[in-house]
N, C-alpha and C. Protein backbone atom coordinates (compact mmCIF):
# COMPACT_ATOMS: atom_id res chain seq x y z
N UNK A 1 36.78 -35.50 -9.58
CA UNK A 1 35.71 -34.85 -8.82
C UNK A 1 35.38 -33.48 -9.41
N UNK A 2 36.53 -32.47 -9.78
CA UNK A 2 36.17 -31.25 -10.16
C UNK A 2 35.36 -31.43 -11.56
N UNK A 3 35.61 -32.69 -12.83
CA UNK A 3 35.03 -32.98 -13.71
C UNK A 3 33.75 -32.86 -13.46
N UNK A 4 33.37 -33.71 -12.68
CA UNK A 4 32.16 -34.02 -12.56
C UNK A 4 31.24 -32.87 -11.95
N UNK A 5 32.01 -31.76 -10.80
CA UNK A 5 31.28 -30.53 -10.56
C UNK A 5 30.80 -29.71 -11.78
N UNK A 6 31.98 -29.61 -12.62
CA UNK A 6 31.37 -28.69 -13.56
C UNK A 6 30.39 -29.32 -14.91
N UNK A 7 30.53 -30.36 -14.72
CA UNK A 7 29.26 -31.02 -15.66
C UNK A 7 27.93 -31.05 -14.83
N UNK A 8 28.06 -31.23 -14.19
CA UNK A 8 26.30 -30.49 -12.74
C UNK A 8 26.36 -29.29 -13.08
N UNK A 9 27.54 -28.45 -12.60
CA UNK A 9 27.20 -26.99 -13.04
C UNK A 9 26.63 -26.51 -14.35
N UNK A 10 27.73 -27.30 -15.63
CA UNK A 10 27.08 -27.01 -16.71
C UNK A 10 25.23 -27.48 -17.10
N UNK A 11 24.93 -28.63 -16.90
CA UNK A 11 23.58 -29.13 -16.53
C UNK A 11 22.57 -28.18 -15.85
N UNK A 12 23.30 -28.25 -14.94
CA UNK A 12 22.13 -27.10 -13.94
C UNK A 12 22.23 -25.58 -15.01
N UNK A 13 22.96 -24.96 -14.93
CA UNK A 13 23.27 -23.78 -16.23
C UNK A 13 22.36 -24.07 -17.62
N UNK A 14 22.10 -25.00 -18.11
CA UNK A 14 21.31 -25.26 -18.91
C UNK A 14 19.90 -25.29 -19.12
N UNK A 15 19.78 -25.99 -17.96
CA UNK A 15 18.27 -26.33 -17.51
C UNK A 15 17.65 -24.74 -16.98
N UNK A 16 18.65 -24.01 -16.40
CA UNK A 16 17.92 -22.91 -16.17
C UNK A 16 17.80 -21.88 -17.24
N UNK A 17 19.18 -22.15 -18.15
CA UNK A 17 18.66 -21.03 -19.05
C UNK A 17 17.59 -21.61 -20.08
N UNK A 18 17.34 -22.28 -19.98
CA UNK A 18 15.75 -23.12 -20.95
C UNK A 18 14.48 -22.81 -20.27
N UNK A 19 14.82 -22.69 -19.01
CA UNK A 19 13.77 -22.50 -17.89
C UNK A 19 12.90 -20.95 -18.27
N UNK A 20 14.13 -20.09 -18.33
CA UNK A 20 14.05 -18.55 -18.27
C UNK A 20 13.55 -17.81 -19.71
N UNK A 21 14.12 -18.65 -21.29
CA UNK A 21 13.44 -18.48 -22.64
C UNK A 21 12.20 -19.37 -22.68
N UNK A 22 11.86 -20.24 -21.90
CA UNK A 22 10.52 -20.57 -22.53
C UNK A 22 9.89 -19.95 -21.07
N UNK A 23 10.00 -19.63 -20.24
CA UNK A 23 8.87 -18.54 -19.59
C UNK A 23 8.50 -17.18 -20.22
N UNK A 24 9.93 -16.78 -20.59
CA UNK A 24 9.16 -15.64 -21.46
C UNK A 24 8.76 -16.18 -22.77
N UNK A 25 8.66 -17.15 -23.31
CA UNK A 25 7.67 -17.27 -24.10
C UNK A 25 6.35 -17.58 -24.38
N UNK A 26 6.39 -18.39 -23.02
CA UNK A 26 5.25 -18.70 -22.80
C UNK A 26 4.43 -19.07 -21.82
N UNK A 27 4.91 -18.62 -20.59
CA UNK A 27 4.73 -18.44 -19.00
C UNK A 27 4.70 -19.65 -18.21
N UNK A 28 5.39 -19.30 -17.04
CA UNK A 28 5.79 -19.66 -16.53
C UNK A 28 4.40 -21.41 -16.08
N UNK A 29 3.52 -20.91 -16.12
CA UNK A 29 2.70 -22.18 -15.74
C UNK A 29 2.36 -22.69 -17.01
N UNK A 30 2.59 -22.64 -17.97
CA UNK A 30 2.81 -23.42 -19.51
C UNK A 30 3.70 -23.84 -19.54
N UNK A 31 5.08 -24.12 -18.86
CA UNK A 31 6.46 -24.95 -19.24
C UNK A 31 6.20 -26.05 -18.32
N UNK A 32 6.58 -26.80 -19.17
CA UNK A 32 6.73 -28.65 -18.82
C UNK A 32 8.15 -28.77 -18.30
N UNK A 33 8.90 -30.02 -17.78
CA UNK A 33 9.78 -30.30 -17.23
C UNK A 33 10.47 -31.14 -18.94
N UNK A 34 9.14 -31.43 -19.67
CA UNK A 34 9.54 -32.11 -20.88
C UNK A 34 9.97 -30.95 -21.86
N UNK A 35 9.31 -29.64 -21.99
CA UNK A 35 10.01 -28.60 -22.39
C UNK A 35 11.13 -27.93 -22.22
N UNK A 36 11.87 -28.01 -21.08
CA UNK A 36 12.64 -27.43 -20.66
C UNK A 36 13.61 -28.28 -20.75
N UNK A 37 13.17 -29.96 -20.88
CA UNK A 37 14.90 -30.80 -20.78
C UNK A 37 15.12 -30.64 -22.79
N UNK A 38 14.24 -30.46 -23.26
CA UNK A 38 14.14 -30.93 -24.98
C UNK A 38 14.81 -29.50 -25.37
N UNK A 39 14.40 -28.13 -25.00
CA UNK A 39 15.46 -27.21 -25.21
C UNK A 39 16.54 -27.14 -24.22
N UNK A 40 16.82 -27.67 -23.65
CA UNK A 40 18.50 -27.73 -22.67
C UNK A 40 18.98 -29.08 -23.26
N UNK A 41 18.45 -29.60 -24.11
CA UNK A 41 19.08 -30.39 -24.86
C UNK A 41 20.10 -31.43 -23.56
N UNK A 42 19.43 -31.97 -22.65
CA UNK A 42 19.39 -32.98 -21.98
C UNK A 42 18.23 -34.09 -21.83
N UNK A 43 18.59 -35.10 -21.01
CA UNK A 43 17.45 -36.17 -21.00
C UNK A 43 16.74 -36.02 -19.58
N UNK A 44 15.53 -36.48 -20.21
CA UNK A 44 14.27 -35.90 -18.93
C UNK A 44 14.44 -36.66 -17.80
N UNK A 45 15.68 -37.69 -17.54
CA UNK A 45 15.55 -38.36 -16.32
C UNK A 45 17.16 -37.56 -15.75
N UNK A 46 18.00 -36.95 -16.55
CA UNK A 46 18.68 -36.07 -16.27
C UNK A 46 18.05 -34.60 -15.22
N UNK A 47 17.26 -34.47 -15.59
CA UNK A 47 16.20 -33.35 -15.07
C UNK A 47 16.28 -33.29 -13.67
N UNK A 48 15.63 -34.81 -13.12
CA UNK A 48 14.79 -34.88 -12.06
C UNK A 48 16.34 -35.36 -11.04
N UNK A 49 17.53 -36.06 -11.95
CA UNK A 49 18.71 -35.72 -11.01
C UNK A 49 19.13 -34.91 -10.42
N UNK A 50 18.53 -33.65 -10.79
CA UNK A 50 19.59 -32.21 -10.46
C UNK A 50 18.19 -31.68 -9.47
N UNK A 51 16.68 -31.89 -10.10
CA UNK A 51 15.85 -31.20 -9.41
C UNK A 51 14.48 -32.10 -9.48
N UNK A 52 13.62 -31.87 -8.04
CA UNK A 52 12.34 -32.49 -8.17
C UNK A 52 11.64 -32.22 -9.05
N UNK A 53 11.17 -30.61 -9.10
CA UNK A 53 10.48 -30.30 -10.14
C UNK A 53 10.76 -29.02 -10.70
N UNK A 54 9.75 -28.14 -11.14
CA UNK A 54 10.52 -26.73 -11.85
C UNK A 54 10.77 -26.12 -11.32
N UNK A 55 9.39 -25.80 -10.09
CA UNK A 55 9.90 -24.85 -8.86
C UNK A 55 11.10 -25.13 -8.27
N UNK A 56 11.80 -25.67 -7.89
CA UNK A 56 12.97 -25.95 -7.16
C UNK A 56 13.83 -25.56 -8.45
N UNK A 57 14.18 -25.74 -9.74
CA UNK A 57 14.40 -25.36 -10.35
C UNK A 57 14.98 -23.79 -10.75
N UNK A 58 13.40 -23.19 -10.29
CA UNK A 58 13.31 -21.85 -10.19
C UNK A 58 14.07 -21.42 -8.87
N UNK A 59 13.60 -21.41 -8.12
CA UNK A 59 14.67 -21.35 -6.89
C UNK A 59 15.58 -21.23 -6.97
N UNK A 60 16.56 -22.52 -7.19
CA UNK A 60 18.06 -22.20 -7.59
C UNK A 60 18.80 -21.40 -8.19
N UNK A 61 17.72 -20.95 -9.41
CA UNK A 61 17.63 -19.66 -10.21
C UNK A 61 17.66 -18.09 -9.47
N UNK A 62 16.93 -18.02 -8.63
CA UNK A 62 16.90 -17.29 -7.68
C UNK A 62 18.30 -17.11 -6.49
N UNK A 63 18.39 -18.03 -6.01
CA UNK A 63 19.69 -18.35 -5.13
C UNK A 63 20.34 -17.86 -5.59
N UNK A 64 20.98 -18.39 -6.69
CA UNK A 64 22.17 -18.00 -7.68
C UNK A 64 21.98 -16.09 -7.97
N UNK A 65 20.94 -15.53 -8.05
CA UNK A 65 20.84 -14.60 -8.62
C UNK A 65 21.35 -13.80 -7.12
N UNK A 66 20.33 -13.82 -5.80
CA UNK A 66 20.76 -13.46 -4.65
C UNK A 66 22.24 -12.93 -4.36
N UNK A 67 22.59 -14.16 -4.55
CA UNK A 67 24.11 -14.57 -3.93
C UNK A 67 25.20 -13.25 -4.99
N UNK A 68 24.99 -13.42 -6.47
CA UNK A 68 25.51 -12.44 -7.21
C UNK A 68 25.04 -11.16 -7.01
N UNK A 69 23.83 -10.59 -6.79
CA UNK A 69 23.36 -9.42 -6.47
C UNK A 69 24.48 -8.95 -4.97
N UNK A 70 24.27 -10.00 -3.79
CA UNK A 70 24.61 -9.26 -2.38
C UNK A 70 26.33 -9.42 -2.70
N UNK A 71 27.00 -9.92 -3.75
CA UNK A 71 28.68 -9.88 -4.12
C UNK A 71 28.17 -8.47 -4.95
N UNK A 72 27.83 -7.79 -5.81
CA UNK A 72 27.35 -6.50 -6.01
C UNK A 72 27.67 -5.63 -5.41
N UNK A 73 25.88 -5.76 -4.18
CA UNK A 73 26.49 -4.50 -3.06
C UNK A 73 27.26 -4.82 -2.04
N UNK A 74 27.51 -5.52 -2.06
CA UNK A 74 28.36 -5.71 -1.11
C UNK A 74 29.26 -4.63 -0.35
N UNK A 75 30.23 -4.20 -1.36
CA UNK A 75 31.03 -2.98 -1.12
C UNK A 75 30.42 -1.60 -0.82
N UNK A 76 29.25 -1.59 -1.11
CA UNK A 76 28.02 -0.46 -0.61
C UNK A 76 27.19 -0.58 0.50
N UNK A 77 26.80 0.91 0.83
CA UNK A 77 25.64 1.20 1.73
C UNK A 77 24.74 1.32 1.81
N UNK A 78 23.43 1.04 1.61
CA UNK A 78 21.90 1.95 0.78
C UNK A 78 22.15 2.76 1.90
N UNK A 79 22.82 3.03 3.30
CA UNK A 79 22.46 4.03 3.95
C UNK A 79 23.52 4.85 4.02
N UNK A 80 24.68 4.57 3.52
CA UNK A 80 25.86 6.24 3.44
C UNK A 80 25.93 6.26 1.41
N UNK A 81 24.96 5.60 1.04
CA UNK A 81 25.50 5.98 -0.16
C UNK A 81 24.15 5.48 -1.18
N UNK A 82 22.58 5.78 -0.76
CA UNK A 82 21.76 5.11 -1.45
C UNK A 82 21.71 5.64 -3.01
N UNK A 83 21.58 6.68 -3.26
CA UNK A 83 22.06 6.48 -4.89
C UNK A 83 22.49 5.45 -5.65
N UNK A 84 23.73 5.44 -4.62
CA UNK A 84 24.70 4.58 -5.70
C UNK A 84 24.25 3.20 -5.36
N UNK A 85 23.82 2.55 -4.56
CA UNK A 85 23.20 1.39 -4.28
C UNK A 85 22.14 1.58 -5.43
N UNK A 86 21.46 2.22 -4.89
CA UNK A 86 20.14 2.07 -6.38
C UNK A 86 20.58 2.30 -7.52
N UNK A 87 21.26 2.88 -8.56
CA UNK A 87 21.49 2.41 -9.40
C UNK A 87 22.49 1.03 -9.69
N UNK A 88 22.99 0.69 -8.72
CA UNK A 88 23.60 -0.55 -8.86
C UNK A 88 23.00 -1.50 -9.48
N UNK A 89 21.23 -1.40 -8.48
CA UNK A 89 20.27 -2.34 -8.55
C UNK A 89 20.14 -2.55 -9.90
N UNK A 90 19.68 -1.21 -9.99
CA UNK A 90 19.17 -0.89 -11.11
C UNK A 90 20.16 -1.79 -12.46
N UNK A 91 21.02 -1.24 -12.46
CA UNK A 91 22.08 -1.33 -13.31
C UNK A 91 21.65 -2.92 -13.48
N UNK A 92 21.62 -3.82 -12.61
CA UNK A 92 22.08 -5.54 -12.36
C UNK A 92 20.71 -5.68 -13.37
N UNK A 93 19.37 -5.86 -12.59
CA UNK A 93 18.36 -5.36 -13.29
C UNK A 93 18.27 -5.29 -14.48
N UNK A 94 19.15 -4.01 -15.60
CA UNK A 94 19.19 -3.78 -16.72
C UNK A 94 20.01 -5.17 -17.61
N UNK A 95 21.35 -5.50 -16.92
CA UNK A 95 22.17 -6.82 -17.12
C UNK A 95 21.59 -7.91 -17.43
N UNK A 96 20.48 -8.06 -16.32
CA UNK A 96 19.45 -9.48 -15.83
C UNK A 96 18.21 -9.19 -16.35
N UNK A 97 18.09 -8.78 -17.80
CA UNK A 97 16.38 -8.10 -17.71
C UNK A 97 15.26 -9.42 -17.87
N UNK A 98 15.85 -10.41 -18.67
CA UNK A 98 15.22 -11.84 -19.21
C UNK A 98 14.83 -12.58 -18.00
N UNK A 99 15.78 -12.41 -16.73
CA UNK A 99 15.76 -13.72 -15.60
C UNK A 99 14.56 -12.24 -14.67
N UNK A 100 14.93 -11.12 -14.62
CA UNK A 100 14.74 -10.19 -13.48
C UNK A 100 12.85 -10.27 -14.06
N UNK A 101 12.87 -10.15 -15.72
CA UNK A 101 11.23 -10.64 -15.94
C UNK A 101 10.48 -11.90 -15.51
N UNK A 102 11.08 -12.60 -16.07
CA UNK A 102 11.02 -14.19 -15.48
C UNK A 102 10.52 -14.04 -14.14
N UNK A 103 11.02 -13.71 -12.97
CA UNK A 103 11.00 -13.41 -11.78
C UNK A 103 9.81 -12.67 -10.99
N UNK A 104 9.62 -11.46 -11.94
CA UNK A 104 8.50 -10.75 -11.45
C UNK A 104 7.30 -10.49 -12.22
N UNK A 105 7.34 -10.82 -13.60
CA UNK A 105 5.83 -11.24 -13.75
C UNK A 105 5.39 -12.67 -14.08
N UNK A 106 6.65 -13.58 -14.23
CA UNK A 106 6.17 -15.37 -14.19
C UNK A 106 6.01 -15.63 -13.39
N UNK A 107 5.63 -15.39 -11.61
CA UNK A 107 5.45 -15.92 -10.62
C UNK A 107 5.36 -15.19 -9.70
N UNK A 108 4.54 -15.78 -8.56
CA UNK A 108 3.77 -15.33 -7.31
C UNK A 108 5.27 -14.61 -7.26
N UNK A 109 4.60 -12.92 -7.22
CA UNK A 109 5.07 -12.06 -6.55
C UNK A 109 6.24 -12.29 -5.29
N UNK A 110 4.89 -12.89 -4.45
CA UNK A 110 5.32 -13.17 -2.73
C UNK A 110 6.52 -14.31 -3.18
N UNK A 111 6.40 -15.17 -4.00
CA UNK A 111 7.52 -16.45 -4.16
C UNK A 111 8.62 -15.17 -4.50
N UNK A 112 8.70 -13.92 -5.21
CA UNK A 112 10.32 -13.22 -5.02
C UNK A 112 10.34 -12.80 -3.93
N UNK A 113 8.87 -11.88 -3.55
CA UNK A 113 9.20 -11.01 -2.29
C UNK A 113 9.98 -11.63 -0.85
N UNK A 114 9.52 -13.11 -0.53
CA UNK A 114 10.32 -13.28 0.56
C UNK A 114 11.97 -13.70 0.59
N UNK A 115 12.41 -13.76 -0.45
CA UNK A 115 13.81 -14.28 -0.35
C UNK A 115 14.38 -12.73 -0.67
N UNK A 116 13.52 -12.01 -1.29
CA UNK A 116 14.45 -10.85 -1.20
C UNK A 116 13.82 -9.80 0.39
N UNK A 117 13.47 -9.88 0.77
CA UNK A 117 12.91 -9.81 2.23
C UNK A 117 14.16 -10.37 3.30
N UNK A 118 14.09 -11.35 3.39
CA UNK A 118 15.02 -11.88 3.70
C UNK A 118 16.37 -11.32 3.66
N UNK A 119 17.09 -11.04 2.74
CA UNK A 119 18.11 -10.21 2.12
C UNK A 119 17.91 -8.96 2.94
N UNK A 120 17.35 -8.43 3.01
CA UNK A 120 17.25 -6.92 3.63
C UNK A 120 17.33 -7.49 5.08
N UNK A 121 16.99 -7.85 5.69
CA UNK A 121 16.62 -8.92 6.83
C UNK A 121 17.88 -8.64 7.43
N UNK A 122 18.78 -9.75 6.47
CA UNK A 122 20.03 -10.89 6.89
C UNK A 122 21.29 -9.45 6.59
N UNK A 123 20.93 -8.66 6.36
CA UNK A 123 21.95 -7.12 5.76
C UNK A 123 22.07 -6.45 6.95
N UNK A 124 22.77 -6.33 7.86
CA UNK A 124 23.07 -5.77 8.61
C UNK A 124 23.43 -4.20 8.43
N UNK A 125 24.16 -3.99 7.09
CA UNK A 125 24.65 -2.21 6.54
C UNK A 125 23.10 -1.88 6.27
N UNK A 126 21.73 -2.21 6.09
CA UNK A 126 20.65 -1.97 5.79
C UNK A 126 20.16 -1.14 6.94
N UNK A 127 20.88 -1.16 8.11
CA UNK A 127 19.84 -0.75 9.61
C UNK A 127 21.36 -0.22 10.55
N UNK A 128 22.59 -0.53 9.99
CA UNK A 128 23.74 0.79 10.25
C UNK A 128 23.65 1.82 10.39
N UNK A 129 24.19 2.29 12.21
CA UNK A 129 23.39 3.49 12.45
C UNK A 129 22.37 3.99 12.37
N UNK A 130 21.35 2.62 12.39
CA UNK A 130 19.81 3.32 12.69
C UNK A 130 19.25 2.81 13.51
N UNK A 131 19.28 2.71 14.48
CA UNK A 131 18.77 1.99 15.88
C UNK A 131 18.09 2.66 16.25
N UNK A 132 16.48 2.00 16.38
CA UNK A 132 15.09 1.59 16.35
C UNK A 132 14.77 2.01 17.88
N UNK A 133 14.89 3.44 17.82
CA UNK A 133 14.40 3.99 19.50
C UNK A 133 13.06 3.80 19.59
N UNK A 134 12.32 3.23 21.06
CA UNK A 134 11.13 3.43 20.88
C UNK A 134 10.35 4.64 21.32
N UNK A 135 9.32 4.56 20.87
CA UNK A 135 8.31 5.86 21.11
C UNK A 135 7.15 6.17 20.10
N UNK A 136 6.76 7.31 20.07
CA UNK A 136 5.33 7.59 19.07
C UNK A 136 5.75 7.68 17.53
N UNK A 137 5.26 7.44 16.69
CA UNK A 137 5.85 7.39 15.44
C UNK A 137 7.01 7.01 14.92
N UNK A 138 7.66 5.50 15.45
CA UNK A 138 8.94 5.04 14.92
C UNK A 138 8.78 3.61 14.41
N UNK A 139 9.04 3.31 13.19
CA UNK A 139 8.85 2.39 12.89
C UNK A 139 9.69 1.06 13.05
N UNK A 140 9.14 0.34 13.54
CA UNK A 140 10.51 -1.10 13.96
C UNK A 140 10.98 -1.55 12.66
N UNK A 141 12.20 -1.73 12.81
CA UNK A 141 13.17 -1.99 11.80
C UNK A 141 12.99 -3.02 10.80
N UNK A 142 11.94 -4.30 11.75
CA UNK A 142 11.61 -4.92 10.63
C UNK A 142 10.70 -4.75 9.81
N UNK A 143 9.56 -4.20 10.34
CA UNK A 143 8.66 -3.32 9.39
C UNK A 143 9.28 -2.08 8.38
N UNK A 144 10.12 -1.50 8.40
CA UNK A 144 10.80 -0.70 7.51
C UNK A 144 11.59 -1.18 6.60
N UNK A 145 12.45 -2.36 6.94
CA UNK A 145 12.80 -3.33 5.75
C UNK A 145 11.95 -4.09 4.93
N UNK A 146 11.07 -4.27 5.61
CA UNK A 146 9.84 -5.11 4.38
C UNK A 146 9.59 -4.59 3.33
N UNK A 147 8.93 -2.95 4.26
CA UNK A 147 8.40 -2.02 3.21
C UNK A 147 9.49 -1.38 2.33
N UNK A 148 10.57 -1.02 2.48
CA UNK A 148 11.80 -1.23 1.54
C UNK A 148 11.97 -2.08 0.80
N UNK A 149 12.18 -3.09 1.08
CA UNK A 149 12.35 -4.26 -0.15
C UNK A 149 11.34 -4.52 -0.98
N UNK A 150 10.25 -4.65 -0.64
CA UNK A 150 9.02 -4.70 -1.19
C UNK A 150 9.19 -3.26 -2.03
N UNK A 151 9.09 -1.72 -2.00
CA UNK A 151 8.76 -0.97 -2.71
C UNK A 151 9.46 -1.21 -4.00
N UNK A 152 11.41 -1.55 -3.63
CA UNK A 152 12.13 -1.53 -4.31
C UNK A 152 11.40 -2.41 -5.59
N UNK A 153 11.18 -4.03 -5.17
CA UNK A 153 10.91 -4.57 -5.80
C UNK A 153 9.90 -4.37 -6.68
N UNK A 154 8.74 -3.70 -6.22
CA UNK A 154 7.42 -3.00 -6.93
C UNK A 154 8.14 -1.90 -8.26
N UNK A 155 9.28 -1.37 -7.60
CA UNK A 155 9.71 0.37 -8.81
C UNK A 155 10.11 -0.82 -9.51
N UNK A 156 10.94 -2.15 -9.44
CA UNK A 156 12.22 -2.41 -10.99
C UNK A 156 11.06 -3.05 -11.64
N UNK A 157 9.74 -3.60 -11.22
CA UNK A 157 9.13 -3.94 -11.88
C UNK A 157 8.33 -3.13 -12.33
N UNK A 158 7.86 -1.75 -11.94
CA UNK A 158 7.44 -0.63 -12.81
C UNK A 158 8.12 -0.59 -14.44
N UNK A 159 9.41 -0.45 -13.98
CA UNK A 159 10.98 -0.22 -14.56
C UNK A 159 10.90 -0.99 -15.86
N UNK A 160 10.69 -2.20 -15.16
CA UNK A 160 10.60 -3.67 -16.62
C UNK A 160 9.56 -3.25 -17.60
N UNK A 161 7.98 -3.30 -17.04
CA UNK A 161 6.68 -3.18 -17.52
C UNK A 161 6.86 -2.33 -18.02
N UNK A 162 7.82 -1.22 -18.26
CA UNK A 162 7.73 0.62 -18.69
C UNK A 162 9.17 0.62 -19.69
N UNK A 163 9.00 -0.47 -20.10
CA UNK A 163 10.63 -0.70 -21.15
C UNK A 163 11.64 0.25 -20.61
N UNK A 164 11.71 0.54 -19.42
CA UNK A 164 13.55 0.45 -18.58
C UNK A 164 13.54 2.48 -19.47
N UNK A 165 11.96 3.11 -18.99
CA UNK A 165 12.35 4.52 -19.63
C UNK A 165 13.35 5.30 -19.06
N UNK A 166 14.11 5.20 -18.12
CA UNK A 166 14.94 5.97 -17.72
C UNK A 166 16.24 5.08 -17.67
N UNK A 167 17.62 5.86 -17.49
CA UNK A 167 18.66 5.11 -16.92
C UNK A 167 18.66 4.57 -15.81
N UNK A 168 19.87 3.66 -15.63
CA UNK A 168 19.44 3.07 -13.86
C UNK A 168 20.49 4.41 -13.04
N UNK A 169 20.97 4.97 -13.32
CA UNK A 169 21.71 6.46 -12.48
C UNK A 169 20.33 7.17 -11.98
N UNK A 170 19.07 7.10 -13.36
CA UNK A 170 17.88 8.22 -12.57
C UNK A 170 17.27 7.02 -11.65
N UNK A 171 17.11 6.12 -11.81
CA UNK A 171 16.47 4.90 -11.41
C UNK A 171 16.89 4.95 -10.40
N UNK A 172 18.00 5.24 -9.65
CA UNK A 172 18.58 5.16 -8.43
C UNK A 172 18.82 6.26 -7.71
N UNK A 173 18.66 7.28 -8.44
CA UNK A 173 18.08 8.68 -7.81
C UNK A 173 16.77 8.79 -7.36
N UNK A 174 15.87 8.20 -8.09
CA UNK A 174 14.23 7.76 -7.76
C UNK A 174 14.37 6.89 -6.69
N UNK A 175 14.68 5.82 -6.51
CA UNK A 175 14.67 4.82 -5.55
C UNK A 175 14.90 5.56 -4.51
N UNK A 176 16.60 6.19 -4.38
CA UNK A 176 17.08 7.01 -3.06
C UNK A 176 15.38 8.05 -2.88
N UNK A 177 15.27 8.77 -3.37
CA UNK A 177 14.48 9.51 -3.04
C UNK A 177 12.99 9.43 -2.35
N UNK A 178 12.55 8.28 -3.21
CA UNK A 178 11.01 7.67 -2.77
C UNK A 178 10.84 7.18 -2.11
N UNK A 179 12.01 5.83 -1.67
CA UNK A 179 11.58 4.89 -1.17
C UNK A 179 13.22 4.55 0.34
N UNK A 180 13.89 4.78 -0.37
CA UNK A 180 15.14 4.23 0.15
C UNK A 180 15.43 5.40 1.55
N UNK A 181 15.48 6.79 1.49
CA UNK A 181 15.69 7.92 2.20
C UNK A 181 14.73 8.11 3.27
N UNK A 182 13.27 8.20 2.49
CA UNK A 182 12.34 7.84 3.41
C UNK A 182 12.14 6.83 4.16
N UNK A 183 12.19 5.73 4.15
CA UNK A 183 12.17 4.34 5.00
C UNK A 183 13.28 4.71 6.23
N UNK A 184 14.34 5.10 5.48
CA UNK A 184 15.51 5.57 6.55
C UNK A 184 15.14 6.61 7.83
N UNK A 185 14.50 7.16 7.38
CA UNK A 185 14.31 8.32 8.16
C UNK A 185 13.44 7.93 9.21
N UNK A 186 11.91 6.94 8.30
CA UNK A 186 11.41 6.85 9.19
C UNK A 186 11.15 5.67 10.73
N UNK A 187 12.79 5.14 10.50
CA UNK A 187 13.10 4.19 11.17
C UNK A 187 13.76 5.06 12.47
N UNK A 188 14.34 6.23 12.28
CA UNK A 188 15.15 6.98 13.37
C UNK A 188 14.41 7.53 14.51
């Protein structure tokens, strides 16, 4: 049984990293399912075992990326310690630059924005110690996570498009400052 997991795993591992060099080569709505099994150097009915089509494909790609990002911060706060959260990002980002492109200029925006939406969402240390009093000028918590995740996601793709001009330490001094501090604040 464990054989056979890691030959899916290896398969699936394949198919995505074929997925991720021919988008950046040649975008994401130009790759075939016949392109992607001929460089993963599998067979095209192998393909449709593991996945319907590319999108789902992509997805999994995503999942996988999620799941390693929130083992990341995990051990962090964006709210007792956003710096260091943002350059974390940052940092992963710099690690992931091939899949993190792939991601944000091969495809509908909104197809990243809601799973990482979500993530901010499902984060409970995101809204720690900030409980959403009501009254004149306070923004509900889920509206302040959107616009958080969303900005974030808007700066690493500044970040990408701008060949990565700064370190991710300033990158996460920027983030804390612009986007991450302010949202905070204006949730209190």
């Amino acid at each position: 049984m464990d054989r056979i997991d890691r030959r899916v795993k290896r398969t699936q591992k394949l198919l995505q990293k074929a997925l991720i060099a021919l988008t950046l080569e040649k975008g994401y709505d130009h790759v075939t399912i016949r392109d992607i099994t001929d460089r993963a150097d599998v067979g095209y009915a192998t393909f449709f075992r593991h996945y319907p089509d590319k999108d789902h494909l992509l997805e999994d790609i995503l999942e996988a990326m999620k799941d390693e990002f929130l083992r990341l911060l995990a051990p962090y706060s964006i709210i007792t310690d956003p710096q260091k959260t943002g350059a974390l990002i940052f940092e992963y980002v710099q690690a992931n630059q091939e899949l993190c492109q792939v991601l944000l200029n091969s495809t509908d925006t909104m197809s990243v924005l809601k799973p990482v939406q979500k993530i901010g969402l499902q984060e409970e240390r995101l809204i720690y110690n900030h409980p959403n009093r009501s009254g004149e000028g306070v923004v509900p918590k889920e509206i302040a996570i959107h616009h958080l995740m969303t900005s974030l996601v808007m700066l690493i793709r500044w970040w990408l498009e701008n060949d990565m001009p700064y370190p991710p330490e300033r990158m996460g001094q920027i983030a804390a400052e612009l986007i991450i501090l302010p949202t905070l604040k204006a949730m209190q």
